[in-house]
PDB file of N, CA and C in Angstrom:
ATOM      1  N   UNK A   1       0.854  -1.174   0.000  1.00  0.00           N
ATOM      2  CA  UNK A   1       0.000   0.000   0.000  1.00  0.00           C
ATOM      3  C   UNK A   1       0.892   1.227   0.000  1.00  0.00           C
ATOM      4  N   UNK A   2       0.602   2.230  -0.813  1.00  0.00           N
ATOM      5  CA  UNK A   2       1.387   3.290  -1.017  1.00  0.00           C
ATOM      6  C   UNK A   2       0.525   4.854  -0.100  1.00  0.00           C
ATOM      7  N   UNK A   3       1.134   5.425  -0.113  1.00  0.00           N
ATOM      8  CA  UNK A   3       1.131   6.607   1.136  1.00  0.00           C
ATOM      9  C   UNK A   3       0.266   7.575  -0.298  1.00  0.00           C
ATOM     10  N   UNK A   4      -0.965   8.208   0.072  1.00  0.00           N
ATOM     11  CA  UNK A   4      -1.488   8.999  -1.460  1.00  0.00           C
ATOM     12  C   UNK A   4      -0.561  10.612  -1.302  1.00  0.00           C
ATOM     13  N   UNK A   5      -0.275  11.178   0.001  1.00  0.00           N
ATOM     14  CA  UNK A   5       0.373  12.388   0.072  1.00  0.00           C
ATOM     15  C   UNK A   5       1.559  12.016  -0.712  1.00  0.00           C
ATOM     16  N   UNK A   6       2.732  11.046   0.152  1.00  0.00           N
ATOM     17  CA  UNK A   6       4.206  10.709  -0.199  1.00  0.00           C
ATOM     18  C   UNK A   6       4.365   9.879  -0.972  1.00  0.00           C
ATOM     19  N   UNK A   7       3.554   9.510  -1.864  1.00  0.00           N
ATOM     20  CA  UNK A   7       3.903   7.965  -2.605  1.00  0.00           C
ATOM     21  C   UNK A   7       4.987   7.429  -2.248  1.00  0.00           C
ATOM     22  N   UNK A   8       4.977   6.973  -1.004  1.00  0.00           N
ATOM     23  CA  UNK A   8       6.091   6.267  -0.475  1.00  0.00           C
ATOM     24  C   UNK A   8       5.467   4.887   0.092  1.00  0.00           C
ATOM     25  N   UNK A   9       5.713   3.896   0.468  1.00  0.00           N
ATOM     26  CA  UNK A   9       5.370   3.067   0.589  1.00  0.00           C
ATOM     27  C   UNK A   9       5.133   2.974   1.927  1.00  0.00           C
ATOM     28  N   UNK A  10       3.436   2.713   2.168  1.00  0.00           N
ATOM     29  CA  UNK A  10       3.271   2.290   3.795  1.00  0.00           C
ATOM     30  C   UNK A  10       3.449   0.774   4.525  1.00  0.00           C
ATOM     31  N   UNK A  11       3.874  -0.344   3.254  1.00  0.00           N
ATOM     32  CA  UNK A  11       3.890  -1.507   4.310  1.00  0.00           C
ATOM     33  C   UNK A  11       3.000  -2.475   3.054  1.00  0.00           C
ATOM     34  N   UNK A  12       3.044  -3.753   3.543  1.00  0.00           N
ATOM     35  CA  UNK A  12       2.300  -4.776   2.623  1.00  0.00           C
ATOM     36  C   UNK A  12       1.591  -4.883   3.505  1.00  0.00           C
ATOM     37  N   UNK A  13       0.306  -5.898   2.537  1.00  0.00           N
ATOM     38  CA  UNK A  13      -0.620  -6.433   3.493  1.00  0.00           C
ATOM     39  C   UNK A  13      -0.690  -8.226   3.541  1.00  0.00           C
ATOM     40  N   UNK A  14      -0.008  -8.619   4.418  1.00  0.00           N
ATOM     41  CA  UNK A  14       0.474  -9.819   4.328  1.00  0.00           C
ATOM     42  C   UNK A  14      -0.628 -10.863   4.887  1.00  0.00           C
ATOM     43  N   UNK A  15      -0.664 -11.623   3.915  1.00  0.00           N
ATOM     44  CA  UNK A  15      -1.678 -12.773   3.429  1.00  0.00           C
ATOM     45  C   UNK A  15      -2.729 -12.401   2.786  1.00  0.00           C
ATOM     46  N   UNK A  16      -2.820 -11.136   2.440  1.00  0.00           N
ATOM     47  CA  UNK A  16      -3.942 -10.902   1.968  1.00  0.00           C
ATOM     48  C   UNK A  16      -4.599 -11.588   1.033  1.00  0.00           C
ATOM     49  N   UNK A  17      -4.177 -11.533  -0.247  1.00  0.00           N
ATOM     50  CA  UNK A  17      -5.410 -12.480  -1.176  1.00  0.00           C
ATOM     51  C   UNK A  17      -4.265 -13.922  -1.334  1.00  0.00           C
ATOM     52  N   UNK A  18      -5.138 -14.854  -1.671  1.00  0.00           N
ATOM     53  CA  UNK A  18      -3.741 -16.069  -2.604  1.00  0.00           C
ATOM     54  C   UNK A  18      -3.973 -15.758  -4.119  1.00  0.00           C
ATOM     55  N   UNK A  19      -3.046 -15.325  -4.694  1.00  0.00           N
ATOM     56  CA  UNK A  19      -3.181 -14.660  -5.841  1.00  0.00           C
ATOM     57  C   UNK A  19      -3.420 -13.098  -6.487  1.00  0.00           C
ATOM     58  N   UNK A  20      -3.890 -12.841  -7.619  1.00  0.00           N
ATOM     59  CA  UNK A  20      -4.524 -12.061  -7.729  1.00  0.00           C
ATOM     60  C   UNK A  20      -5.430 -10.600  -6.933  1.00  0.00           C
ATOM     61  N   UNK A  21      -4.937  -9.011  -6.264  1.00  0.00           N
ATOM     62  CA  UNK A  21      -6.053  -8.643  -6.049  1.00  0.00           C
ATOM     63  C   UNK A  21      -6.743  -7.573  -7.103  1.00  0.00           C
ATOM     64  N   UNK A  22      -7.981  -7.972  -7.020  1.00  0.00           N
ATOM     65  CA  UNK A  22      -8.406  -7.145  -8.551  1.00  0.00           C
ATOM     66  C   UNK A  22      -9.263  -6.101  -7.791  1.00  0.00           C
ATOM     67  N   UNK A  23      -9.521  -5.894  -6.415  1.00  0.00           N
ATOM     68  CA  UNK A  23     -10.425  -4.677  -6.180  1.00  0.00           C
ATOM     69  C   UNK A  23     -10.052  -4.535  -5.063  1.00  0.00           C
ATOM     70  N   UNK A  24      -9.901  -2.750  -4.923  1.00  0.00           N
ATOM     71  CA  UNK A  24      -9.741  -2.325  -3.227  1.00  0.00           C
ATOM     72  C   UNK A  24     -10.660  -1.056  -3.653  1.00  0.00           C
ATOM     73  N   UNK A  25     -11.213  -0.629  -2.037  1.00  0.00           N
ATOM     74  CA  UNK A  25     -12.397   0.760  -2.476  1.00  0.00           C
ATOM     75  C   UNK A  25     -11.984   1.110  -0.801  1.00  0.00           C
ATOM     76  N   UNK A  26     -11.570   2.129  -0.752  1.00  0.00           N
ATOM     77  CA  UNK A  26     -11.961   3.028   0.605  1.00  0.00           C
ATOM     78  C   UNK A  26     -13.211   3.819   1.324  1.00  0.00           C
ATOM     79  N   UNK A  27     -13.579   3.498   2.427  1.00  0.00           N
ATOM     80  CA  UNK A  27     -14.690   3.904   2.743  1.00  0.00           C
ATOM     81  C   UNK A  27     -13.912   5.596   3.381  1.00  0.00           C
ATOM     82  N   UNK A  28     -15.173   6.293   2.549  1.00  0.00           N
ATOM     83  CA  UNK A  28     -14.652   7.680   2.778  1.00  0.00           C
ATOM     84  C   UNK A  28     -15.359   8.676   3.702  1.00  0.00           C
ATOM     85  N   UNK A  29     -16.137   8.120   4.745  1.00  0.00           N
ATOM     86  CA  UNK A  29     -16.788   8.496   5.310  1.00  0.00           C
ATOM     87  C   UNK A  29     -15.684   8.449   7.068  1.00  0.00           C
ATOM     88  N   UNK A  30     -14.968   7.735   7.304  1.00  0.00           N
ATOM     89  CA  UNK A  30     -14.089   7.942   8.088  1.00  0.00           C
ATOM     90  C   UNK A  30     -12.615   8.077   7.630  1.00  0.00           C
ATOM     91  N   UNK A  31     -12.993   8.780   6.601  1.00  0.00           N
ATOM     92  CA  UNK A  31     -11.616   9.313   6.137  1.00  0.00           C
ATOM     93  C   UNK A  31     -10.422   8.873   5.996  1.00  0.00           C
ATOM     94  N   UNK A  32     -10.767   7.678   5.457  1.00  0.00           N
ATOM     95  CA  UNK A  32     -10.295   6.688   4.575  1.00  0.00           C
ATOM     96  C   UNK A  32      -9.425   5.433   5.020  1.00  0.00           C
ATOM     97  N   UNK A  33      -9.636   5.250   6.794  1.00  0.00           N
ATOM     98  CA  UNK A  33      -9.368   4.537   7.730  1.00  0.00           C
ATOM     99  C   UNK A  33      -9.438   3.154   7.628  1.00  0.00           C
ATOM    100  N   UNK A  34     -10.228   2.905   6.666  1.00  0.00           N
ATOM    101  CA  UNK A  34     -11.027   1.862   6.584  1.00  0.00           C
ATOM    102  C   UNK A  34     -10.801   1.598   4.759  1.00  0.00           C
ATOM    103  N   UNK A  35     -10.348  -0.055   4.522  1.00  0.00           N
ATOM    104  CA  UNK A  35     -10.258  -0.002   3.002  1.00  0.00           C
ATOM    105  C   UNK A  35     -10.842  -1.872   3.158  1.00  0.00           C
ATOM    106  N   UNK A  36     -10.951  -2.217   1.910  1.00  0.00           N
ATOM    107  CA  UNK A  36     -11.371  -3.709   1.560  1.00  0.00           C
ATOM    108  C   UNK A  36     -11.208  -3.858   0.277  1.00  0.00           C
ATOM    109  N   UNK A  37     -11.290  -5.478   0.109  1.00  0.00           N
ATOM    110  CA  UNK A  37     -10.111  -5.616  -1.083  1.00  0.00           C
ATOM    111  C   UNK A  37     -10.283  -6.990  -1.070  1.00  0.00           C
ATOM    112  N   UNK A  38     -10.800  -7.789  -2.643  1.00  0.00           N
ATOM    113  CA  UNK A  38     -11.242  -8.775  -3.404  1.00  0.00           C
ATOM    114  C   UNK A  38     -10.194  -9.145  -4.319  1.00  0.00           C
ATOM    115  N   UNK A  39     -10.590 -10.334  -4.280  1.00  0.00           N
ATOM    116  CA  UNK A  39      -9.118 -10.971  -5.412  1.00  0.00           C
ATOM    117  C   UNK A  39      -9.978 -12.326  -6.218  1.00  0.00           C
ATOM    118  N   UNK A  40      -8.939 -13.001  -6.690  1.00  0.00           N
ATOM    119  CA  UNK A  40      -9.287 -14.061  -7.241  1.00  0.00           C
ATOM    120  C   UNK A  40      -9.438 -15.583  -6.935  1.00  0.00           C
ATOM    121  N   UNK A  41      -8.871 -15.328  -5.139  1.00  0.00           N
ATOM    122  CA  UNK A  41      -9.201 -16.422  -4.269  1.00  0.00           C
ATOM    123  C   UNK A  41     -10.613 -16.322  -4.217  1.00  0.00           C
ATOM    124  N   UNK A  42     -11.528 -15.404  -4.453  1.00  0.00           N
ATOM    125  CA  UNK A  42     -12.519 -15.457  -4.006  1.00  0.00           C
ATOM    126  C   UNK A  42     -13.059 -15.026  -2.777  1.00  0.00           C
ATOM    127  N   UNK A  43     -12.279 -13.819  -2.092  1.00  0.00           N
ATOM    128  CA  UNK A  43     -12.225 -13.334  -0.584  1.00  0.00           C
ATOM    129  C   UNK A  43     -12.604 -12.157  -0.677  1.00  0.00           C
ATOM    130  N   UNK A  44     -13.209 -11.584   0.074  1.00  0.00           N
ATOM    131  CA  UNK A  44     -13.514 -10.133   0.991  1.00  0.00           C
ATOM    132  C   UNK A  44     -12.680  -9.880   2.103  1.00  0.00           C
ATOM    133  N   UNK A  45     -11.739  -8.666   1.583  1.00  0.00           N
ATOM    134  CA  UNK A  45     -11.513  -8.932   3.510  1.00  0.00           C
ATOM    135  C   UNK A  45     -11.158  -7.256   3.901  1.00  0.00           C
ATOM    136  N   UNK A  46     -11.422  -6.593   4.746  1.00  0.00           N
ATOM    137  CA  UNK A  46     -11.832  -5.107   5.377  1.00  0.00           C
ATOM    138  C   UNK A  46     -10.775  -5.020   6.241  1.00  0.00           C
ATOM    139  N   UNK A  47      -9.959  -4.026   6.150  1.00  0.00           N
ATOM    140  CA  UNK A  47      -8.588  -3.743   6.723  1.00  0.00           C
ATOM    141  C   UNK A  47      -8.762  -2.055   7.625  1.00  0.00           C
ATOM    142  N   UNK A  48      -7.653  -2.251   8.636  1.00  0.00           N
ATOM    143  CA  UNK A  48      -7.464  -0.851   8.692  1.00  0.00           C
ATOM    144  C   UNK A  48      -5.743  -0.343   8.119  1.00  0.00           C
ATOM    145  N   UNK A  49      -6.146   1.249   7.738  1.00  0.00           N
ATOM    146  CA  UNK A  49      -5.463   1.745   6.891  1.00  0.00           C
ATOM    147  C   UNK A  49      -4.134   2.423   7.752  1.00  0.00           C
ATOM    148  N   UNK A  50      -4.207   2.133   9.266  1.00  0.00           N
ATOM    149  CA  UNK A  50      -3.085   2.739   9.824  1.00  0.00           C
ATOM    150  C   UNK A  50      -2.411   1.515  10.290  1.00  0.00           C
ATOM    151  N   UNK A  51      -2.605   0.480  10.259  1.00  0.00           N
ATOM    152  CA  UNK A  51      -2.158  -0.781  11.254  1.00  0.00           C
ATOM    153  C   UNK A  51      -1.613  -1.794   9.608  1.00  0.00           C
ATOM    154  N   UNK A  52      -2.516  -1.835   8.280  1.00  0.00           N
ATOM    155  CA  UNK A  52      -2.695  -2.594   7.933  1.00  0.00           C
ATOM    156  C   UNK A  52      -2.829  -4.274   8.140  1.00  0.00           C
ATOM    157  N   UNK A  53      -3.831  -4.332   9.012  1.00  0.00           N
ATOM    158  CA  UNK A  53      -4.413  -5.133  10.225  1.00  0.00           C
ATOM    159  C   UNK A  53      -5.469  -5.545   9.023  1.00  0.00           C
ATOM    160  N   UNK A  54      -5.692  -6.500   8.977  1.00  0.00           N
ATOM    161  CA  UNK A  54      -7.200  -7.475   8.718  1.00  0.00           C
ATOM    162  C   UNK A  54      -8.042  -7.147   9.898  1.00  0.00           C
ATOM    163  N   UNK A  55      -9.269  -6.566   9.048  1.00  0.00           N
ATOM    164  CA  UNK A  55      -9.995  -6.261  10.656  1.00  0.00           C
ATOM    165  C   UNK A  55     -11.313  -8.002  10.439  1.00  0.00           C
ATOM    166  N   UNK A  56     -11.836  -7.819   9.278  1.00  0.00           N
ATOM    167  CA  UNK A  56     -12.594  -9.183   8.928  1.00  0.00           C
ATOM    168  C   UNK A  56     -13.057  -9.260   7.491  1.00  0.00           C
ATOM    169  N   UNK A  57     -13.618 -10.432   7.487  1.00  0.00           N
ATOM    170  CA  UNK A  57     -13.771 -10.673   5.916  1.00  0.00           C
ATOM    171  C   UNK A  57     -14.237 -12.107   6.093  1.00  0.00           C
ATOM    172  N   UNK A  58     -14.635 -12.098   4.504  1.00  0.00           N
ATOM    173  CA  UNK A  58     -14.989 -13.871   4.327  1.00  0.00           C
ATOM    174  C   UNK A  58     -13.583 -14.234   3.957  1.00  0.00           C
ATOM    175  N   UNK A  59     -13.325 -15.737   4.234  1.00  0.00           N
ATOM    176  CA  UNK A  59     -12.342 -16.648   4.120  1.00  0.00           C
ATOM    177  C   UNK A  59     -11.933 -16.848   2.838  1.00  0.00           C
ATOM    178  N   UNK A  60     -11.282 -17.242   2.291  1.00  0.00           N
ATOM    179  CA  UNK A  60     -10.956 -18.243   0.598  1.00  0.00           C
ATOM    180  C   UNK A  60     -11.953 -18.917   0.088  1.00  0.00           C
ATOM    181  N   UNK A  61     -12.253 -18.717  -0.569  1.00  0.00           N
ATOM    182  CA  UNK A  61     -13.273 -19.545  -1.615  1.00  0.00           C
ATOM    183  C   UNK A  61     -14.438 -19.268  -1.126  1.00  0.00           C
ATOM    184  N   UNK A  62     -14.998 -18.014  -0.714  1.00  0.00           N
ATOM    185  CA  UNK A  62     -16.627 -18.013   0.136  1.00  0.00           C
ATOM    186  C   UNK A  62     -17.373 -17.795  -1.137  1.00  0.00           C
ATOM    187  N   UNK A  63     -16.593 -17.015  -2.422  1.00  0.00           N
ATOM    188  CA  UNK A  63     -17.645 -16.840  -3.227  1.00  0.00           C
ATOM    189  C   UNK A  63     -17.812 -17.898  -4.376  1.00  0.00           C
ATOM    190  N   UNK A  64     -18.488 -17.909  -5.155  1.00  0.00           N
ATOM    191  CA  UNK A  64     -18.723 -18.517  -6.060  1.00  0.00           C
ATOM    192  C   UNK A  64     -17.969 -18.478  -7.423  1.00  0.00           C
ATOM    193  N   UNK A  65     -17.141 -17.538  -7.779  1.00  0.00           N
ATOM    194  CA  UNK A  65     -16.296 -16.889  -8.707  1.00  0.00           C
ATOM    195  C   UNK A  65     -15.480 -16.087  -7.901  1.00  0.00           C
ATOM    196  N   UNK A  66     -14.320 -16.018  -8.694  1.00  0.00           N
ATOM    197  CA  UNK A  66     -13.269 -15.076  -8.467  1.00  0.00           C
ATOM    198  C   UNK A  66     -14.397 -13.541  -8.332  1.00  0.00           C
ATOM    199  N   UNK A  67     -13.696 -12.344  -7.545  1.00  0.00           N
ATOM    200  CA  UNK A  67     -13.997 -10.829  -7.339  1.00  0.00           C
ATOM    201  C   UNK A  67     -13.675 -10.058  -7.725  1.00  0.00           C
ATOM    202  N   UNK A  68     -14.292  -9.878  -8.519  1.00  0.00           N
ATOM    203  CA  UNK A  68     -13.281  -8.401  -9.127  1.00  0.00           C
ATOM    204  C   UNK A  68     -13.673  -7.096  -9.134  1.00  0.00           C
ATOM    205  N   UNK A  69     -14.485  -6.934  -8.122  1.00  0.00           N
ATOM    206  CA  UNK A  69     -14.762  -5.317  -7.676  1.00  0.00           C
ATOM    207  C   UNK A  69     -15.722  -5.142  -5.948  1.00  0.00           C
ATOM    208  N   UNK A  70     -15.059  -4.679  -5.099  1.00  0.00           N
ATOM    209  CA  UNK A  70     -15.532  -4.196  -4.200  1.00  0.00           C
ATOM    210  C   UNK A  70     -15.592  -2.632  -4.165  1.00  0.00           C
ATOM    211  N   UNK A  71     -16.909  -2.239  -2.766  1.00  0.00           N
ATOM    212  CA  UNK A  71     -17.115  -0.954  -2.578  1.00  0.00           C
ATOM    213  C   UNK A  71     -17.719  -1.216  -1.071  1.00  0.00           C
ATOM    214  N   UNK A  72     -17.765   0.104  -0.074  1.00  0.00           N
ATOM    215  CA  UNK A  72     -18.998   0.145   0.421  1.00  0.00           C
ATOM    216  C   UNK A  72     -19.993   0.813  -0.144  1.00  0.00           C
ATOM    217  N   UNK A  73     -20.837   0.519   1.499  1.00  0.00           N
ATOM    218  CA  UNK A  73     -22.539   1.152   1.320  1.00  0.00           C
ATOM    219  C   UNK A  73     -21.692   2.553   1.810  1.00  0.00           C
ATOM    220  N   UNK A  74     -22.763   3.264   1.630  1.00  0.00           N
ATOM    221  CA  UNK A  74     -22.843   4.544   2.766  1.00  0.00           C
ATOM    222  C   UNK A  74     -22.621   4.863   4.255  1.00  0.00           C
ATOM    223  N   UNK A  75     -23.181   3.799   4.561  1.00  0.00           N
ATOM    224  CA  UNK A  75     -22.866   3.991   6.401  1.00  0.00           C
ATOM    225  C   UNK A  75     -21.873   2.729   6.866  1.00  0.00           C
ATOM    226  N   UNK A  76     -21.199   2.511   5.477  1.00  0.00           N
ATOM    227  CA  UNK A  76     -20.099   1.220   5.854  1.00  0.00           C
ATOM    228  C   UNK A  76     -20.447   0.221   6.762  1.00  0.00           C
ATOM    229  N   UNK A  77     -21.468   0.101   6.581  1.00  0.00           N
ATOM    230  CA  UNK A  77     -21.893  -1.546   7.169  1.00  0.00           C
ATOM    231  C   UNK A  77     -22.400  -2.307   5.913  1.00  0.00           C
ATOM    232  N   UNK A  78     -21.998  -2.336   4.959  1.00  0.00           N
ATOM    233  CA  UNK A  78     -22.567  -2.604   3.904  1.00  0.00           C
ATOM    234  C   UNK A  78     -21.328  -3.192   2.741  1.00  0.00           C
ATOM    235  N   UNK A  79     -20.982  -4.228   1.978  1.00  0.00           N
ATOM    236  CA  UNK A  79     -19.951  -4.478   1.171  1.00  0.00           C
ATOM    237  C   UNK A  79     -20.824  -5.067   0.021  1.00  0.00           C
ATOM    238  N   UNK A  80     -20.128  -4.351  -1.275  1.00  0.00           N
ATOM    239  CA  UNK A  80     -20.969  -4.879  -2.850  1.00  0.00           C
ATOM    240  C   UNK A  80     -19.500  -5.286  -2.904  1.00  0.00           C
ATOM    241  N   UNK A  81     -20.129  -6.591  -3.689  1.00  0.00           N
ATOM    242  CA  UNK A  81     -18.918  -7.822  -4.278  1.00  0.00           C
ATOM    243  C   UNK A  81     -19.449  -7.818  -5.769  1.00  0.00           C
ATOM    244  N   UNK A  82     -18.621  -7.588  -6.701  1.00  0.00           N
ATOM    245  CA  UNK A  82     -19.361  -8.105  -8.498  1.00  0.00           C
ATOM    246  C   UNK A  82     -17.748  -9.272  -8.675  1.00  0.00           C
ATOM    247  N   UNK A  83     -18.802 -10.751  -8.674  1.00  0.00           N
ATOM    248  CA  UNK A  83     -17.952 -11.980  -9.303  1.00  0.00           C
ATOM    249  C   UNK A  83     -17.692 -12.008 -10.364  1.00  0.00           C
ATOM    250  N   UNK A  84     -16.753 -12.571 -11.073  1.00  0.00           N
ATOM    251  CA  UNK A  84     -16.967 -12.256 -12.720  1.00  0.00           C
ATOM    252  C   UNK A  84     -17.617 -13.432 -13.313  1.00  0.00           C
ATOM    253  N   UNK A  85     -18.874 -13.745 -12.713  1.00  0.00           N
ATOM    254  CA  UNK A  85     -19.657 -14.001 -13.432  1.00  0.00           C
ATOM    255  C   UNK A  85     -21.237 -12.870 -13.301  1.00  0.00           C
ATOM    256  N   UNK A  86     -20.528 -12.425 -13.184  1.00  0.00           N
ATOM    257  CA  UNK A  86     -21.292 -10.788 -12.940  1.00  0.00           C
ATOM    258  C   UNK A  86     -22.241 -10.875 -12.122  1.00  0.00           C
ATOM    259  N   UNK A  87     -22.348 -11.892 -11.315  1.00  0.00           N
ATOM    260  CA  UNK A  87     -23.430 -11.878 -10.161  1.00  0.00           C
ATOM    261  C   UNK A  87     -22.781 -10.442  -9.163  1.00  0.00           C
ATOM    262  N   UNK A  88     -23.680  -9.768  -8.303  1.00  0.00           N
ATOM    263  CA  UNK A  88     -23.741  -8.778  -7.589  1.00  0.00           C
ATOM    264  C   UNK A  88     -23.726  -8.929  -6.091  1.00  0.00           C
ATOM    265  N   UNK A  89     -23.251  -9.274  -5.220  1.00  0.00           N
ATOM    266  CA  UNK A  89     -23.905  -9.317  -3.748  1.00  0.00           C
ATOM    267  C   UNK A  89     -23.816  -7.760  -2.655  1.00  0.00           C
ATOM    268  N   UNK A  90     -24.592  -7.544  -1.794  1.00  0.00           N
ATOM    269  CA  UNK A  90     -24.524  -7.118  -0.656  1.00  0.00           C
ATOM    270  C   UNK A  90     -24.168  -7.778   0.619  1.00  0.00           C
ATOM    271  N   UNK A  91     -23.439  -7.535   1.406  1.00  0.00           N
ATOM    272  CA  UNK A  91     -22.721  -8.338   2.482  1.00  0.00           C
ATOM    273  C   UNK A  91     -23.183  -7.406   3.527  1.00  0.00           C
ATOM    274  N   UNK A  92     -23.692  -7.689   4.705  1.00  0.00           N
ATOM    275  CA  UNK A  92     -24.097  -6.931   5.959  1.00  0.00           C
ATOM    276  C   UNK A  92     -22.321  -7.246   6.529  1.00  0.00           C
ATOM    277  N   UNK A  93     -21.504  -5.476   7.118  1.00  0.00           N
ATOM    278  CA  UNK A  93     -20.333  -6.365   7.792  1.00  0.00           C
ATOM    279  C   UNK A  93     -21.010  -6.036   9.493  1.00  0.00           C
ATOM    280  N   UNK A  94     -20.428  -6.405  10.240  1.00  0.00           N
ATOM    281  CA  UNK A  94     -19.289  -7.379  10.577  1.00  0.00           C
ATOM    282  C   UNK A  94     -19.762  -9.086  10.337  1.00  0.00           C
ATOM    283  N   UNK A  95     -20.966  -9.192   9.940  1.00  0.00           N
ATOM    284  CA  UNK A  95     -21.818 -10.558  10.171  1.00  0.00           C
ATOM    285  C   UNK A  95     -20.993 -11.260   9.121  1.00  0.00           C
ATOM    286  N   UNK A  96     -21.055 -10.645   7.802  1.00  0.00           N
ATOM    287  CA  UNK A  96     -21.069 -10.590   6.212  1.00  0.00           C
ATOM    288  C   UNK A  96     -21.858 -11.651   6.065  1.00  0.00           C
ATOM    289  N   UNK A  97     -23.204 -11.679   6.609  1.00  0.00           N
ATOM    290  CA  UNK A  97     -24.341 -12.571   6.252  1.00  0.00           C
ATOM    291  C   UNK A  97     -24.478 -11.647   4.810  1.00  0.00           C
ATOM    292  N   UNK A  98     -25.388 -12.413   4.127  1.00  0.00           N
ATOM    293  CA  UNK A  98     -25.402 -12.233   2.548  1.00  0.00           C
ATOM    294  C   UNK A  98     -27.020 -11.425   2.822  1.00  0.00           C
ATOM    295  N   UNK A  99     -26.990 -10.319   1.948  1.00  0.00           N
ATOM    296  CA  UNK A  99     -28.280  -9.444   2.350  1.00  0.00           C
ATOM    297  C   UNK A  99     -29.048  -9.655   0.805  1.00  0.00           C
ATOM    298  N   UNK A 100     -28.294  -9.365  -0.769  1.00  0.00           N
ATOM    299  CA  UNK A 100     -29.109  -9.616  -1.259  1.00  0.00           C
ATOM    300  C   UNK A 100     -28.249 -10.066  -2.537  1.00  0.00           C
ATOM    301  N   UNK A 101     -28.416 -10.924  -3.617  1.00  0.00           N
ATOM    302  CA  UNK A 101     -27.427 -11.191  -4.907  1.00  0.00           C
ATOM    303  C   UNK A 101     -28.620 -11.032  -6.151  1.00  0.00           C
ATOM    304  N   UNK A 102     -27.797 -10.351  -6.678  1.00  0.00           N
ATOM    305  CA  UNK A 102     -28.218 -10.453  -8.473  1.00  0.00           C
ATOM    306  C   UNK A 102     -27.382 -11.018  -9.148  1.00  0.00           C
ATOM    307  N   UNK A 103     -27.844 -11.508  -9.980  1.00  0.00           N
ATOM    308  CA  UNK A 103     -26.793 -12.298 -10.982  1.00  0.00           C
ATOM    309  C   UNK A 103     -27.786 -12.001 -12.259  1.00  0.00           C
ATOM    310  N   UNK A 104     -27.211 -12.384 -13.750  1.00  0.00           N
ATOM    311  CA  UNK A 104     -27.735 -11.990 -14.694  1.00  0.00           C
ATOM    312  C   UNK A 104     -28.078 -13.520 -15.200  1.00  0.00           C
ATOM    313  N   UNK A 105     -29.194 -13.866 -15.410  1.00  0.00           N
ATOM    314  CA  UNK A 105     -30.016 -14.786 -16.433  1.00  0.00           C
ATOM    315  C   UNK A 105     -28.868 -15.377 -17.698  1.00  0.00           C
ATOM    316  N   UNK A 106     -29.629 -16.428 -18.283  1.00  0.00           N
ATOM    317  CA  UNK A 106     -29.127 -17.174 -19.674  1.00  0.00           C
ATOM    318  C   UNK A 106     -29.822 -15.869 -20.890  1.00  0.00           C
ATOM    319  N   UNK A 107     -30.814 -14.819 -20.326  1.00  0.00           N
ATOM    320  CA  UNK A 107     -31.851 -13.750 -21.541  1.00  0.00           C
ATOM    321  C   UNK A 107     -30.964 -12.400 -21.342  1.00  0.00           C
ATOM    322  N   UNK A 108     -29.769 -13.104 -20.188  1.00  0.00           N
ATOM    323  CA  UNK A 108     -29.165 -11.232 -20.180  1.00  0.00           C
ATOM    324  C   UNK A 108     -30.578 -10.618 -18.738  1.00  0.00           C
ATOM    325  N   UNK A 109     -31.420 -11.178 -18.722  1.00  0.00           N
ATOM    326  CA  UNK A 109     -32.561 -10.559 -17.663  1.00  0.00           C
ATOM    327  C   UNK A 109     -31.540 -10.675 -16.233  1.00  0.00           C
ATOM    328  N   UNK A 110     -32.140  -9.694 -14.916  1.00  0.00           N
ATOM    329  CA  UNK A 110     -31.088  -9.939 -13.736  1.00  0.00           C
ATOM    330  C   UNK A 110     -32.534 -10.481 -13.003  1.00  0.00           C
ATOM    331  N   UNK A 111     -31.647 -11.050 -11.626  1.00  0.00           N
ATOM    332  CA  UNK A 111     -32.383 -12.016 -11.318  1.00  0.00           C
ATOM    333  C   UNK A 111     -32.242 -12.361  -9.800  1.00  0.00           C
ATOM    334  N   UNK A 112     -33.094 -11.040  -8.546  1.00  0.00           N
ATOM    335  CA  UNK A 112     -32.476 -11.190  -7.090  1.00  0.00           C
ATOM    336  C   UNK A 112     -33.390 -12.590  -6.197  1.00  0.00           C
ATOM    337  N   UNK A 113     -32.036 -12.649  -5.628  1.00  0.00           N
ATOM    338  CA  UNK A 113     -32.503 -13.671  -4.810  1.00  0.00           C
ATOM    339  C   UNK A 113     -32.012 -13.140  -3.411  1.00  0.00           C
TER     340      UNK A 113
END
C-alpha cells in the first residue's frame, strides 16, 4: 500500500489475497481509515489503513467466482462484491451474512434472490 500524500510506501498487506487482487475501495466516510479488497481467491476482507491489520472478511473460496470489484454502502456496514460471473452481492459487515445477490439470467434478464 502506497502513502497517497508521499507515494512512499506504507507496508504490505500480508496474506492478503492467494493470488490475484483485482479490487480495493476506501470507505470515505471515516476518512479513509477503513479499506477492503477482493481478489481471485474469491475473498472479501476489510482492513485498517493505519495498522494494515485485517480487521474481517470472508475466508478463501466463500464466493462462487473469483472478485473483481468491491465498494462500500454509505454507512459502511454494507460491502458490494461483483464476481466475474457478474453476479452482484450485498454483504451486511461485521456478520457478512449475505443481504441480497443479483446475478444476470441465460436472456441477459437480472435475477435477485
Amino acid at each position: 500500500l502506497w502513502g497517497a500524500d508521499s507515494l512512499a510506501p506504507m507496508g504490505r498487506l500480508e496474506g492478503a489475497h492467494a493470488g490475484t487482487v483485482f479490487g480495493i475501495a476506501f470507505y470515505p466516510e471515516d476518512g479513509g481509515r477503513t479499506f477492503a479488497t477482493c481478489g481471485a481467491d474469491r475473498s472479501i476482507k476489510r482492513w485498517a489503513t493505519t495498522t494494515l491489520c485485517m480487521e474481517s472478511g470472508l475466508p478463501r473460496s466463500s464466493l462462487a467466482k473469483g472478485c473483481v470489484g468491491v465498494g462500500f454502502g454509505p454507512m459502511g456496514d454494507t460491502l458490494c462484491t461483483v464476481e466475474s460471473d457478474v453476479r452482484i452481492c450485498l454483504w451486511s459487515v461485521p456478520s457478512y451474512a449475505r443481504v441480497l445477490e443479483v446475478r444476470a439470467g441465460a436472456d441477459g434478464a437480472s435475477r435477485a434472490d
